[in-house]
Protein backbone atom coordinates (compact mmCIF):
# COMPACT_ATOMS: atom_id res chain seq x y z
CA UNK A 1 0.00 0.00 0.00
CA UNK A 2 1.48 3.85 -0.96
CA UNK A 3 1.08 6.34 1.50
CA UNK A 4 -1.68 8.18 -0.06
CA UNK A 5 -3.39 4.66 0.03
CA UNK A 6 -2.19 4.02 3.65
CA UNK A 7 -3.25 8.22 4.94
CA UNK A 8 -6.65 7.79 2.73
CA UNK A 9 -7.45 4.59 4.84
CA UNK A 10 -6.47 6.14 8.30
CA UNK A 11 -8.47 9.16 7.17
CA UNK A 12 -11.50 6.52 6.79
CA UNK A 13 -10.88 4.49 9.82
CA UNK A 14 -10.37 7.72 11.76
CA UNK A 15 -14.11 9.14 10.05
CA UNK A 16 -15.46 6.23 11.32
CA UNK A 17 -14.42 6.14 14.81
CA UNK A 18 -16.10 9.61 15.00
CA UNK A 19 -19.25 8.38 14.14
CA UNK A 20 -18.91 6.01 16.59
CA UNK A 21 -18.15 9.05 18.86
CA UNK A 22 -20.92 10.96 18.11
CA UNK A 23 -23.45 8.10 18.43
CA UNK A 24 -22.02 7.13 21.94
CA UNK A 25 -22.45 10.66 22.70
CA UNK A 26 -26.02 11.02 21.08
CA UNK A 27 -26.76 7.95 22.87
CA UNK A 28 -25.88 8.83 26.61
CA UNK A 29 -27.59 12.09 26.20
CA UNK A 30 -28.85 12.75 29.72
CA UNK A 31 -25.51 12.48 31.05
CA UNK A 32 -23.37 14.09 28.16
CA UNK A 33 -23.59 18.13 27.79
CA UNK A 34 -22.07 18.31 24.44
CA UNK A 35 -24.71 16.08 23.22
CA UNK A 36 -27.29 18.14 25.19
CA UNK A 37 -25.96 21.54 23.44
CA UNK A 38 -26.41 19.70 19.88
CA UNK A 39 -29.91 19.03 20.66
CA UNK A 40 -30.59 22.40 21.77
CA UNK A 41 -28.95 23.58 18.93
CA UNK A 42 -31.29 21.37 16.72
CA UNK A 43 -34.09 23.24 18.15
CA UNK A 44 -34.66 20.51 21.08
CA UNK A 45 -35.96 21.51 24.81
CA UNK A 46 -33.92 19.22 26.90
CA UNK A 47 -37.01 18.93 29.19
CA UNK A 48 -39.55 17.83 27.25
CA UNK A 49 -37.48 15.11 25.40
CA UNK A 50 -38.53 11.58 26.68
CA UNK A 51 -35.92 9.12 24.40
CA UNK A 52 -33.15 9.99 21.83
CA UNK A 53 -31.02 6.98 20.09
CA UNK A 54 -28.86 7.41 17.63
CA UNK A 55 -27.82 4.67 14.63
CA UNK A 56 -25.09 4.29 12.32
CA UNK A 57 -26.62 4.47 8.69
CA UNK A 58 -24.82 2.12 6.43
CA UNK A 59 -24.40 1.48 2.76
CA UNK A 60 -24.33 4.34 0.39
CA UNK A 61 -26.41 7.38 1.99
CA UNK A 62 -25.20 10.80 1.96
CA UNK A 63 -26.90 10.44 5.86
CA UNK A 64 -24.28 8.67 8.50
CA UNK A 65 -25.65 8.70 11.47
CA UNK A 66 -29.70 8.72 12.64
CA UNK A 67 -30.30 10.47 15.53
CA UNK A 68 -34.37 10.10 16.66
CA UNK A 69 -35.95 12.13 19.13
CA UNK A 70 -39.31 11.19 20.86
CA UNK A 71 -40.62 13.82 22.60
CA UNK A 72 -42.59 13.69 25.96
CA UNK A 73 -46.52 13.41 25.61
CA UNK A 74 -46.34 13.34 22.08
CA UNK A 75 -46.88 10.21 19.83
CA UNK A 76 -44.24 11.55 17.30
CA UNK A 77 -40.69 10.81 16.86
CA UNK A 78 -38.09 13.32 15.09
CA UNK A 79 -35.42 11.81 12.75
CA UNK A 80 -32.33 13.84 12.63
CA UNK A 81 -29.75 12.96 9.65
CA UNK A 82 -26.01 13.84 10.34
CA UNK A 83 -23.17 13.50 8.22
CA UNK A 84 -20.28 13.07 10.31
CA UNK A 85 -16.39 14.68 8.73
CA UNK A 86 -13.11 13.88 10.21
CA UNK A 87 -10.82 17.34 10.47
CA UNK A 88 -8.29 16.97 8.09
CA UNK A 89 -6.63 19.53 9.21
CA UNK A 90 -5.15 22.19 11.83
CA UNK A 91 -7.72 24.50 10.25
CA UNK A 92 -10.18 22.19 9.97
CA UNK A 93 -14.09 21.52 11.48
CA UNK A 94 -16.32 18.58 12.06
CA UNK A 95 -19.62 19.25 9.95
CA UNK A 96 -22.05 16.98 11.43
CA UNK A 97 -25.41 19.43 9.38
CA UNK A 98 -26.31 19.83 5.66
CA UNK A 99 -29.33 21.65 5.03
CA UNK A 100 -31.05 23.60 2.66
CA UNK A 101 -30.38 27.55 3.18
CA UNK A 102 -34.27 28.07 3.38
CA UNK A 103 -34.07 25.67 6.58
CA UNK A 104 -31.19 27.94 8.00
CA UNK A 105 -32.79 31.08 7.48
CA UNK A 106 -35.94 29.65 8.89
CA UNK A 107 -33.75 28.53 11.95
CA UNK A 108 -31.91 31.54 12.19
CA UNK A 109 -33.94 34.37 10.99
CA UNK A 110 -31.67 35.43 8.36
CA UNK A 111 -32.65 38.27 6.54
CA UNK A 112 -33.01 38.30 2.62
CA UNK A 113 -30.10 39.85 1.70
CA UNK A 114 -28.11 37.38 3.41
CA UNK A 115 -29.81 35.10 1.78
CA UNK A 116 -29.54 35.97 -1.24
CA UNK A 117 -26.01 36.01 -0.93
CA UNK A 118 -25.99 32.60 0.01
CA UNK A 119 -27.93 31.34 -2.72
CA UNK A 120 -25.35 32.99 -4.91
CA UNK A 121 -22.56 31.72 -3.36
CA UNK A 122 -23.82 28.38 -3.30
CA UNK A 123 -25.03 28.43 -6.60
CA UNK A 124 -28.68 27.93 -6.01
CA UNK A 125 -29.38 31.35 -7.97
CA UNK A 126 -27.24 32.45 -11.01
CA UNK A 127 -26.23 36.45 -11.10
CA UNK A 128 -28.32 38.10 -13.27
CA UNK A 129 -25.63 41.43 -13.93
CA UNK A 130 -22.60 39.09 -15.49
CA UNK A 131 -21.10 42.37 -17.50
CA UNK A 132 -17.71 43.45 -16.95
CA UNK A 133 -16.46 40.32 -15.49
CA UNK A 134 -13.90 38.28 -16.38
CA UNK A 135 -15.35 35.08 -15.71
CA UNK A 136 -18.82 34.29 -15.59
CA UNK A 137 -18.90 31.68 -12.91
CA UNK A 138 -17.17 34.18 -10.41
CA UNK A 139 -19.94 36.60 -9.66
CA UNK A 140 -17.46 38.75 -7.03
CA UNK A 141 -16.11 41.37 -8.78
């Protein structure tokens, strides 16, 4: 094995492992504050959550690990869908939340113009004022 074989498998094994980290976490939520902070962040009340367990998704899914939520007095459960990133990196940062910008601007009351931004950056919208640059695709003067 070369040693961009051998890093590229460490890299894996090491993405792994944090899934395994963050479902252990997930999964001992009353006792774990980290775990409590991500549901909060989610949108969770700590309080009113009865059960939380998290699972490993296999196979090809964008989706690594499941975390449900069943809330107290409710007959619903909540499915959150993480995907989990190793840092690669000094500069580096776990990812663990892909969503559509809509569902961040609902969560954090972005305003439009931010939005809008996003969608630009992101490529959801195309620039509509392509004139004077050099290359289309970069929209940033």
């Amino acid at each position: 094995m070369n040693e961009k074989e051998l890093f590229g498998s460490e890299t894996a094994k090491g993405g792994f492992r944090n899934e395994d980290d963050v479902i252990a976490k997930f999964n001992d939520w009353k006792k774990d504050k980290v775990a409590q902070e991500w549901l909060v962040t989610m949108g969770y009340v700590i309080k009113e959550i009865e059960y939380v367990k998290a699972v490993k998704i296999g196979g090809n899914y964008k989706t690594d690990v499941q975390v449900q939520v069943t809330i107290k007095l409710k007959e619903a459960i909540d499915c959150e869908n993480l995907s989990v990133k190793l840092v690669s990196n000094s500069q580096g940062f776990n990812q663990i939340d892909k969503r559509e910008i809509e569902k961040y601007v609902e969560m954090w009351k972005i305003p439009n113009d931010i939005e809008e931004i996003l969608k630009l950056f992101t490529g959801k919208t195309k620039p509509t004022n392509t004139s004077g640059l050099k290359d289309p695709k970069n929209f940033i003067k």
